[in-house]
C-alpha atoms as a PDB file:
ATOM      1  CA  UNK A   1      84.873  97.149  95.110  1.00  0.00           C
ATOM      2  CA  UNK A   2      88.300  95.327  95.560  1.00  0.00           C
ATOM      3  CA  UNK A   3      91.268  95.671  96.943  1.00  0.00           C
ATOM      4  CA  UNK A   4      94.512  95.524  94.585  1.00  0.00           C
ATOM      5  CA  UNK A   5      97.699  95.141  95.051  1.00  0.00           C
ATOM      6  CA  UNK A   6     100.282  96.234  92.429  1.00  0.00           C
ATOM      7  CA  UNK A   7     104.013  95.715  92.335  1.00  0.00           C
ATOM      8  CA  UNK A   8     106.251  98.403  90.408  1.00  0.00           C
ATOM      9  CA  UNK A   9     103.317 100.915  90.437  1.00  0.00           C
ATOM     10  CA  UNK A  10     106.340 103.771  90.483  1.00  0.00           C
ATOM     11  CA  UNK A  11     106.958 102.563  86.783  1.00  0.00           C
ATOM     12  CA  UNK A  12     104.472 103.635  83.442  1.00  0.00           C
ATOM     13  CA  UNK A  13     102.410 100.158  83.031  1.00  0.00           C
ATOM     14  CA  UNK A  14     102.439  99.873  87.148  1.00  0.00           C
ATOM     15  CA  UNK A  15     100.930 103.796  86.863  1.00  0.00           C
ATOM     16  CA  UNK A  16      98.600 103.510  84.451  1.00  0.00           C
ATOM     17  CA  UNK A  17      96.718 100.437  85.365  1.00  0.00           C
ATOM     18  CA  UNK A  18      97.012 101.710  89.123  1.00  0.00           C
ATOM     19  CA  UNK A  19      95.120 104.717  87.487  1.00  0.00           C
ATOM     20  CA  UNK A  20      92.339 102.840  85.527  1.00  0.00           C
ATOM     21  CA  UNK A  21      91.881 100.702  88.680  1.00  0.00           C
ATOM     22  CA  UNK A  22      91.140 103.710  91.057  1.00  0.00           C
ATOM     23  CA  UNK A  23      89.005 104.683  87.915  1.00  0.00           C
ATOM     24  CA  UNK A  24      86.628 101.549  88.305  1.00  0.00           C
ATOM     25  CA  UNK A  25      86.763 102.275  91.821  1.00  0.00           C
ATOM     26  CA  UNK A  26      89.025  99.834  93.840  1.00  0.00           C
ATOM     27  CA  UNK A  27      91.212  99.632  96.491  1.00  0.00           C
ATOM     28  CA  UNK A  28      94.686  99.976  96.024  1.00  0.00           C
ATOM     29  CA  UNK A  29      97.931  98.582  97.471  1.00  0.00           C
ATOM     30  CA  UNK A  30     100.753 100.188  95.234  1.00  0.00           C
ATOM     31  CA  UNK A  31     104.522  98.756  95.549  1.00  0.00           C
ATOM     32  CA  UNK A  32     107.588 101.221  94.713  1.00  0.00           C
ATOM     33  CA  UNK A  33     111.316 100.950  94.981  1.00  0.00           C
ATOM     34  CA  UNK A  34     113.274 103.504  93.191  1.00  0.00           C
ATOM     35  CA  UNK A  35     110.695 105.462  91.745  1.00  0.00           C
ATOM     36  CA  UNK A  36     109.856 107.568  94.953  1.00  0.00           C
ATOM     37  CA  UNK A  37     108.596 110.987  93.623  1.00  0.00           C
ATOM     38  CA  UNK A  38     106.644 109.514  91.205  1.00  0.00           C
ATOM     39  CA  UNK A  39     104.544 106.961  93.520  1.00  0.00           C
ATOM     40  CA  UNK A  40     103.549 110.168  95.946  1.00  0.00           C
ATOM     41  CA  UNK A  41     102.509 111.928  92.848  1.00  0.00           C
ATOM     42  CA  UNK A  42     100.300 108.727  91.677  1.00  0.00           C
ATOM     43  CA  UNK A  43      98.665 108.217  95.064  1.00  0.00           C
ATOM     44  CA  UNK A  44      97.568 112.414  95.247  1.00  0.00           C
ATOM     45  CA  UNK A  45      96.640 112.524  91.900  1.00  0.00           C
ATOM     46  CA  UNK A  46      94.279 108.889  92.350  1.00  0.00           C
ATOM     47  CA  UNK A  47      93.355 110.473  95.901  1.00  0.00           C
ATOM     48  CA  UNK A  48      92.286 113.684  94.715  1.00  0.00           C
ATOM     49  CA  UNK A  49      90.360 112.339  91.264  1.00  0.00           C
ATOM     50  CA  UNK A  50      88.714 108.976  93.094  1.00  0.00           C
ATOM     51  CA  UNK A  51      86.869 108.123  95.714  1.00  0.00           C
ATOM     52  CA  UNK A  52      89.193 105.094  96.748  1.00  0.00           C
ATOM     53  CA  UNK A  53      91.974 104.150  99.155  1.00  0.00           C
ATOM     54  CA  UNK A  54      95.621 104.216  97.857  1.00  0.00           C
ATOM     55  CA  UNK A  55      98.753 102.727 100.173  1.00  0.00           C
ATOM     56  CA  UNK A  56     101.681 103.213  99.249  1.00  0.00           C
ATOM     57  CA  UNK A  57     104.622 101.002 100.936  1.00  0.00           C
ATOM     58  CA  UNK A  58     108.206 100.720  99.392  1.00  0.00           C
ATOM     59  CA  UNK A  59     110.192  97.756  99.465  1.00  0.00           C
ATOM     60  CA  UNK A  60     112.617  95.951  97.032  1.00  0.00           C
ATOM     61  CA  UNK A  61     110.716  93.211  95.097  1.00  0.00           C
ATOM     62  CA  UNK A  62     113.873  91.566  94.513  1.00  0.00           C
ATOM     63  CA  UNK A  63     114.842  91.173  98.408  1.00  0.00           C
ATOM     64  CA  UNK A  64     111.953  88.080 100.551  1.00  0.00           C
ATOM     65  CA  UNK A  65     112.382  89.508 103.743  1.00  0.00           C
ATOM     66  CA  UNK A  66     111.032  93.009 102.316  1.00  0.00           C
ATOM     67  CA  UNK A  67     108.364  91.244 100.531  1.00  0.00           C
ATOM     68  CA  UNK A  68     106.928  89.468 103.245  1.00  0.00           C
ATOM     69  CA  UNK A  69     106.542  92.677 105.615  1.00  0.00           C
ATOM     70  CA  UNK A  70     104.953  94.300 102.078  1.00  0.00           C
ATOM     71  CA  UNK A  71     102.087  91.611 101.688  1.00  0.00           C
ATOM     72  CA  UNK A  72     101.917  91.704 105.867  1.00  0.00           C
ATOM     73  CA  UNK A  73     101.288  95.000 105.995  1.00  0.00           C
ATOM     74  CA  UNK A  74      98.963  95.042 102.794  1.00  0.00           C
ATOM     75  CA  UNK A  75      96.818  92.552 104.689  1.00  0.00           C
ATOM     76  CA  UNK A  76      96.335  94.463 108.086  1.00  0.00           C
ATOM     77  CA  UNK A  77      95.397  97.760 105.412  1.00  0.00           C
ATOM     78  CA  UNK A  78      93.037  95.792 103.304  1.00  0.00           C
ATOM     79  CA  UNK A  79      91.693  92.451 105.048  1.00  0.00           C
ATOM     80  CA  UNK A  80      92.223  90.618 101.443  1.00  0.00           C
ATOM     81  CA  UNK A  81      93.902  91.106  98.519  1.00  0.00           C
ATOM     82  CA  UNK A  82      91.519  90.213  95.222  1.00  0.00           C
ATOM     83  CA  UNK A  83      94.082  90.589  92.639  1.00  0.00           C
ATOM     84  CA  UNK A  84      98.360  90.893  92.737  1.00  0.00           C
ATOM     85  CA  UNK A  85      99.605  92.133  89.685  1.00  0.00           C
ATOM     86  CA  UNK A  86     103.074  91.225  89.686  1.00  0.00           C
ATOM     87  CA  UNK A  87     104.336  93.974  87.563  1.00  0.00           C
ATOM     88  CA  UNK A  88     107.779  94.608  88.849  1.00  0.00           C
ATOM     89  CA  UNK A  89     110.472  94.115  87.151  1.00  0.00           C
ATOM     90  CA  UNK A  90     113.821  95.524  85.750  1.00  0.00           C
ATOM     91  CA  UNK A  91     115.266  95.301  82.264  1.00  0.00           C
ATOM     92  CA  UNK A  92     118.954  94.624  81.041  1.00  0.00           C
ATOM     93  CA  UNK A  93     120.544  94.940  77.064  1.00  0.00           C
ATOM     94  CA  UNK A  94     123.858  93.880  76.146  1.00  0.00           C
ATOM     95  CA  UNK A  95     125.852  90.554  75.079  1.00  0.00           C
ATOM     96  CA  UNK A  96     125.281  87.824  77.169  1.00  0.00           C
ATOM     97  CA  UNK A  97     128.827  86.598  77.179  1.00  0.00           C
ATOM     98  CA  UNK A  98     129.727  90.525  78.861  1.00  0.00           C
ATOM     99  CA  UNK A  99     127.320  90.066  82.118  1.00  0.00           C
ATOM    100  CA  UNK A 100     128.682  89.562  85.029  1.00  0.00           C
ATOM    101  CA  UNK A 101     127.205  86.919  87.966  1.00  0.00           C
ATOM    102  CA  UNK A 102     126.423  90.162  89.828  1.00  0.00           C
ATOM    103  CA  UNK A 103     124.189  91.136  87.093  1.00  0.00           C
ATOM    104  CA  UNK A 104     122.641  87.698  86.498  1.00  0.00           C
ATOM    105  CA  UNK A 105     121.511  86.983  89.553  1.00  0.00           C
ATOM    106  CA  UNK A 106     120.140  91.046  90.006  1.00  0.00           C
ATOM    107  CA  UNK A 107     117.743  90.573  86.988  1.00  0.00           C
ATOM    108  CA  UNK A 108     116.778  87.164  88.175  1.00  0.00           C
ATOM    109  CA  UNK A 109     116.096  88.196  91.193  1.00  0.00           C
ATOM    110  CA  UNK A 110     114.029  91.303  90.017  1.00  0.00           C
ATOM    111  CA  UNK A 111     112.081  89.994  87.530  1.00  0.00           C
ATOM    112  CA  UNK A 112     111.399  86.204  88.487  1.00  0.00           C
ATOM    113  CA  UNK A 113     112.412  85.281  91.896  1.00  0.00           C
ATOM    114  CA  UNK A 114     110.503  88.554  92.955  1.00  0.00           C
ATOM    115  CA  UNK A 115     107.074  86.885  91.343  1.00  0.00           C
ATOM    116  CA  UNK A 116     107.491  83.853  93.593  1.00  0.00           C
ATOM    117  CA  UNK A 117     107.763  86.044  96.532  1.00  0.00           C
ATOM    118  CA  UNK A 118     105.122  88.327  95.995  1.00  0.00           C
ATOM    119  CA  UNK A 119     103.067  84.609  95.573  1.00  0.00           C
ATOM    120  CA  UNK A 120     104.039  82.671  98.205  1.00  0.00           C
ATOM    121  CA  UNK A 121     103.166  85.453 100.873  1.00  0.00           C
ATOM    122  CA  UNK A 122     100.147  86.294  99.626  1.00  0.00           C
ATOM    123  CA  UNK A 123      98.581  83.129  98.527  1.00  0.00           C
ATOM    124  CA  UNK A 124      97.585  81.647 101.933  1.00  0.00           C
ATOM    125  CA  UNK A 125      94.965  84.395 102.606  1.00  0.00           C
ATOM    126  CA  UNK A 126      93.796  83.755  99.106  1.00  0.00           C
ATOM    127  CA  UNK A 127      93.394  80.102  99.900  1.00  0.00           C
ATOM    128  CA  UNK A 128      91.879  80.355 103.136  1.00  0.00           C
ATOM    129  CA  UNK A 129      89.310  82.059 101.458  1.00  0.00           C
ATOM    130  CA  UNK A 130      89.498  80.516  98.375  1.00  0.00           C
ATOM    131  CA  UNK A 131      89.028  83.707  96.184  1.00  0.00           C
ATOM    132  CA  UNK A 132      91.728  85.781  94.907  1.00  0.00           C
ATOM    133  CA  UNK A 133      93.115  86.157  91.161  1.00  0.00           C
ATOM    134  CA  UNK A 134      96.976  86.494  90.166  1.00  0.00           C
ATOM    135  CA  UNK A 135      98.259  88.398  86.980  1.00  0.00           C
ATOM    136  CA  UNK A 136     102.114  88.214  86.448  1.00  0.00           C
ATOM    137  CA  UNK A 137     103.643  90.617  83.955  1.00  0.00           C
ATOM    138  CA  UNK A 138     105.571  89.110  81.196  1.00  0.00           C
ATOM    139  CA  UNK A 139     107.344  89.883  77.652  1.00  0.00           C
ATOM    140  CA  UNK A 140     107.126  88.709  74.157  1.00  0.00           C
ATOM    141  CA  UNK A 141     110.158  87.850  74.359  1.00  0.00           C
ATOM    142  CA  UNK A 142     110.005  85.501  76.857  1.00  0.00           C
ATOM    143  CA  UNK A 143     108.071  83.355  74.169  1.00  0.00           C
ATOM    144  CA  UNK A 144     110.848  84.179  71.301  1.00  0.00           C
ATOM    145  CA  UNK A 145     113.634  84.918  73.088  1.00  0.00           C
ATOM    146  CA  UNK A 146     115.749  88.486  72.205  1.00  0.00           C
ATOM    147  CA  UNK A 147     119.216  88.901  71.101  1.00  0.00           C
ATOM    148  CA  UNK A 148     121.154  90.892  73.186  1.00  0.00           C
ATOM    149  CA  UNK A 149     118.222  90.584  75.845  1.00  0.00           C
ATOM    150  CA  UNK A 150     119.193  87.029  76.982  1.00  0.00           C
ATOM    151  CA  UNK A 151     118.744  87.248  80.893  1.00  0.00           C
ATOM    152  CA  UNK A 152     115.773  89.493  80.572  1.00  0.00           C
ATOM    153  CA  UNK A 153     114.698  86.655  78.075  1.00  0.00           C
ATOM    154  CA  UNK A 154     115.281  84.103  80.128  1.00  0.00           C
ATOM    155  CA  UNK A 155     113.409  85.609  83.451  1.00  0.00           C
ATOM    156  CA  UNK A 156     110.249  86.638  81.474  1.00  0.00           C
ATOM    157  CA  UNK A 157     110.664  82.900  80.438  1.00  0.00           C
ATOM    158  CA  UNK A 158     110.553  81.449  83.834  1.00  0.00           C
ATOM    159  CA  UNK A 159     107.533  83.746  84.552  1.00  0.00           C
ATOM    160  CA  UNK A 160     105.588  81.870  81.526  1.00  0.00           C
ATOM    161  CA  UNK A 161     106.289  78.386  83.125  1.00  0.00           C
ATOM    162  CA  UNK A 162     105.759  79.408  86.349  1.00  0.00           C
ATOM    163  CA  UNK A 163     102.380  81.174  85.304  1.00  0.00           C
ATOM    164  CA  UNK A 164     101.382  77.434  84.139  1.00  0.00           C
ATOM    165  CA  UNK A 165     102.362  75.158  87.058  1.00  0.00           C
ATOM    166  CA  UNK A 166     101.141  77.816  89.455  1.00  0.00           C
ATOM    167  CA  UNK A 167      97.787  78.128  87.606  1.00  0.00           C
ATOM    168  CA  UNK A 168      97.536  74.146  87.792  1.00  0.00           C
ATOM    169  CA  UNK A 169      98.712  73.843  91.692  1.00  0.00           C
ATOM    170  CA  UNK A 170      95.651  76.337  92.426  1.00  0.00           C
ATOM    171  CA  UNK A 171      92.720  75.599  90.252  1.00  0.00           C
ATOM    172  CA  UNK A 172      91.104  73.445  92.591  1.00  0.00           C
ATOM    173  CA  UNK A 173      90.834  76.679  94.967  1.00  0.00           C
ATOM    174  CA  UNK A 174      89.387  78.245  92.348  1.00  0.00           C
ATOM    175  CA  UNK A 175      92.415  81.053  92.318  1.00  0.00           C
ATOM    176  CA  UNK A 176      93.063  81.808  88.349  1.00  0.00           C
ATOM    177  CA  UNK A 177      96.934  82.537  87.585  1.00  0.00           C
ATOM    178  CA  UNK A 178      97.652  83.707  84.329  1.00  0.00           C
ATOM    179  CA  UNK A 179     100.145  85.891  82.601  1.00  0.00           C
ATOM    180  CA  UNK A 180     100.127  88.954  79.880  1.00  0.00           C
ATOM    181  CA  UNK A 181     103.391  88.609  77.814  1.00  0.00           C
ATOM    182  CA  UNK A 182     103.479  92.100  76.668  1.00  0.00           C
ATOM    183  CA  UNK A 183     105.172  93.074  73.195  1.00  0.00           C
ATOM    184  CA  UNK A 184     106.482  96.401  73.074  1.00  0.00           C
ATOM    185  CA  UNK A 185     105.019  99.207  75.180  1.00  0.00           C
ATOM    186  CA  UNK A 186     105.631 102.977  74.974  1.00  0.00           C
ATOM    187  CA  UNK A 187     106.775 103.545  78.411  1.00  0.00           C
ATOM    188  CA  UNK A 188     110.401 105.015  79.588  1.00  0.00           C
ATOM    189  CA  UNK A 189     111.857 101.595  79.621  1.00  0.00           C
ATOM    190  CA  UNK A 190     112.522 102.380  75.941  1.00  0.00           C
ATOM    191  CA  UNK A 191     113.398 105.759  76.270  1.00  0.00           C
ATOM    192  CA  UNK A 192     117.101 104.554  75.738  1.00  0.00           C
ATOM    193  CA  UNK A 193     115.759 103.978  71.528  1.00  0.00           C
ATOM    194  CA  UNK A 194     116.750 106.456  68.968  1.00  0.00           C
ATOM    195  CA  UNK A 195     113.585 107.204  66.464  1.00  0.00           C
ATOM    196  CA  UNK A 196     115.628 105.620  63.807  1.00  0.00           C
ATOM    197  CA  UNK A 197     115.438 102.843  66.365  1.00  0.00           C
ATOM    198  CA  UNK A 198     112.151 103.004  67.121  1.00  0.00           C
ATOM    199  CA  UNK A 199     110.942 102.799  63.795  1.00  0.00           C
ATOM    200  CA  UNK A 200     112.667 100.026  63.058  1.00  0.00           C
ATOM    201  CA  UNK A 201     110.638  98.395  65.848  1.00  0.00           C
ATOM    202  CA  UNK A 202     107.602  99.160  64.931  1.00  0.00           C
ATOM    203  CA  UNK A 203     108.024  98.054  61.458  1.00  0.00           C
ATOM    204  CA  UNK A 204     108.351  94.845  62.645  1.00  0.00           C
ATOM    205  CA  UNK A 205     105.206  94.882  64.507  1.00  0.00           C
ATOM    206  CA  UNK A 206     102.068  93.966  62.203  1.00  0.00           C
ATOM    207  CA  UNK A 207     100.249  96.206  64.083  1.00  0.00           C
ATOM    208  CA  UNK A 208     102.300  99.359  63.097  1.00  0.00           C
ATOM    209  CA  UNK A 209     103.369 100.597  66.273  1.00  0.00           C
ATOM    210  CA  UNK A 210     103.983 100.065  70.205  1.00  0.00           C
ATOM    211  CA  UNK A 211     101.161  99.742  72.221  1.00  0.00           C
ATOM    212  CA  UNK A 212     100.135 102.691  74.814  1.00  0.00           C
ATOM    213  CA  UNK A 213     100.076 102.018  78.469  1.00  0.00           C
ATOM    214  CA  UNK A 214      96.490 102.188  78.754  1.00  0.00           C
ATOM    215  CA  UNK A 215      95.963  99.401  76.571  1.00  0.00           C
ATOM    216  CA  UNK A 216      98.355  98.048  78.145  1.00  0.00           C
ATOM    217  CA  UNK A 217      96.241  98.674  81.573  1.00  0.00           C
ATOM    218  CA  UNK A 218      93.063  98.008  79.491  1.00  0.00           C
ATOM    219  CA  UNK A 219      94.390  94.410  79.132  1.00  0.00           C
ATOM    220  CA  UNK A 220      95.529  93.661  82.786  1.00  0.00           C
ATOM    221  CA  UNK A 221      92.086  94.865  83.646  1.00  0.00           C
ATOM    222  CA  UNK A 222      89.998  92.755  80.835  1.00  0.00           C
ATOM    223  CA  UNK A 223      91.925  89.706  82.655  1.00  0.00           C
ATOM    224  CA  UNK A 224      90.685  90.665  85.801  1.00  0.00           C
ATOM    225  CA  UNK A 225      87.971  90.377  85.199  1.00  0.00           C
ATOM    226  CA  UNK A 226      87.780  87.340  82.510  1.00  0.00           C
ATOM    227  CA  UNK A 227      85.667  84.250  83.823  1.00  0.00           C
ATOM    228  CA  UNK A 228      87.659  82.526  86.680  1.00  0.00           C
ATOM    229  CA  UNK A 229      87.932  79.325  84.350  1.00  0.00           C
ATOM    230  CA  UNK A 230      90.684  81.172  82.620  1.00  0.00           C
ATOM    231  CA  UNK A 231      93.808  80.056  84.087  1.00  0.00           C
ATOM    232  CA  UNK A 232      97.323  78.824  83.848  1.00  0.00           C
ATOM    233  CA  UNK A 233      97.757  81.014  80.411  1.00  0.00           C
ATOM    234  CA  UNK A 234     100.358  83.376  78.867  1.00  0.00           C
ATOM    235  CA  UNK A 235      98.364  85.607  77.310  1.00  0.00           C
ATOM    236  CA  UNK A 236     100.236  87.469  74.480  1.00  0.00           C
ATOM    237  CA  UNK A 237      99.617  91.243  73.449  1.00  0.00           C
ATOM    238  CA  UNK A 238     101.845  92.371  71.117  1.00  0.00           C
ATOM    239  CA  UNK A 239     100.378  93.891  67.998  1.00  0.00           C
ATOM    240  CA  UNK A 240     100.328  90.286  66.369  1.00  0.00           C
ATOM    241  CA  UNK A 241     103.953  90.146  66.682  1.00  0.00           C
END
């Protein structure tokens, strides 16, 4: 059994691979922000169905001062943390030439300054002990880059390279870093896409369509527990795209 710590878990890929977690039977540390109602729901239902520990502790991922007392109090619940998915993260679509600082530096801060965070606070207990694995959540298009997605782009981006050094600066604690860069997933974040829309999508996809968010799950969970020589890696799953 181990004890898991998930940022974002209020969201569908943070929910379902909270779920198949719980299912395997571990220990879990689940991270919210917006997405209240639905991270109550996920701990009763996990509660009710497993015989495993769910916290639930809301703080903005975006914000280091929050972060800190997160991991903190993750620590006095669990003693150690044996995986950190950092899954949070927010998404933004329009011209790049049309966002405003404000904007900029609120995605950046959500989606890759919030990865470091999570990281730095948690990766001294890991070291001490020298055990510990770190998944970070990424995007295709972080590899290819999207039009009218250029700061989300460039965030999932960062995450790659950061992945890399990161996975470098701790091999020799034997603490594997890696990252899944996720093509597109049927969750709510694309709930804005007309059918026509989607379509469209997943004709571009070799694989014929978007992935669920159990595979999705089923991945971040096949990394956990890949040999510990895998590290420093963006991992892409996206249908071949």
């Amino acid at each position: 059994m181990s004890n898991i710590l998930i940022t974002g878990a209020g969201g569908d890929i943070g929910a379902a691979c909270a779920a198949l977690f719980a299912e395997k039977g571990h220990n879990l540390f689940l991270t919210y922000n917006r997405s209240e109602t639905a991270a109550i729901s996920l701990k009763e239902s996990l509660t009710s169905k497993y015989n495993v520990s769910v916290y639930l502790y809301k703080a903005d991922a975006s914000n280091p001062q929050e972060v800190k007392a997160c991991v903190d109090n993750a620590l006095q619940k669990l003693g150690h943390i044996d995986l950190l998915v950092n899954n949070a993260g927010i998404s933004h679509i329009g011209l790049d030439q049309e966002l405003t600082s404000e904007e900029w530096l609120h995605i950046c801060n959500s989606n890759l300054s919030s990865v470091t965070y999570f990281c730095r606070n948690i990766l001294p207990s890991m070291i001490k002990e020298k055990r510990g694995r770190i998944i970070n959540i990424s995007s295709m298009w972080g590899v290819y880059g999207a039009s009218c997605e250029a700061a989300y782009s460039a965030t999932k981006g960062g995450i790659n390279s950061y992945t890399k050094a990161l996975g470098k600066e701790l091999a020799p604690c034997h603490i594997p870093v890696n990252a899944i860069a996720f093509g597109a997933v049927d969750t709510r974040m694309n709930s804005h896409l007309s059918e026509e829309e989607k379509t469209a999508l997943c004709d571009l996809i070799p694989y014929g369509r978007m992935a669920t968010v159990r595979e999705a799950a089923e991945m971040i969970y096949n990394l956990f527990t890949a040999p510990a020589y895998l590290t420093s890696q963006v991992i892409g799953f996206d249908g071949g795209f």
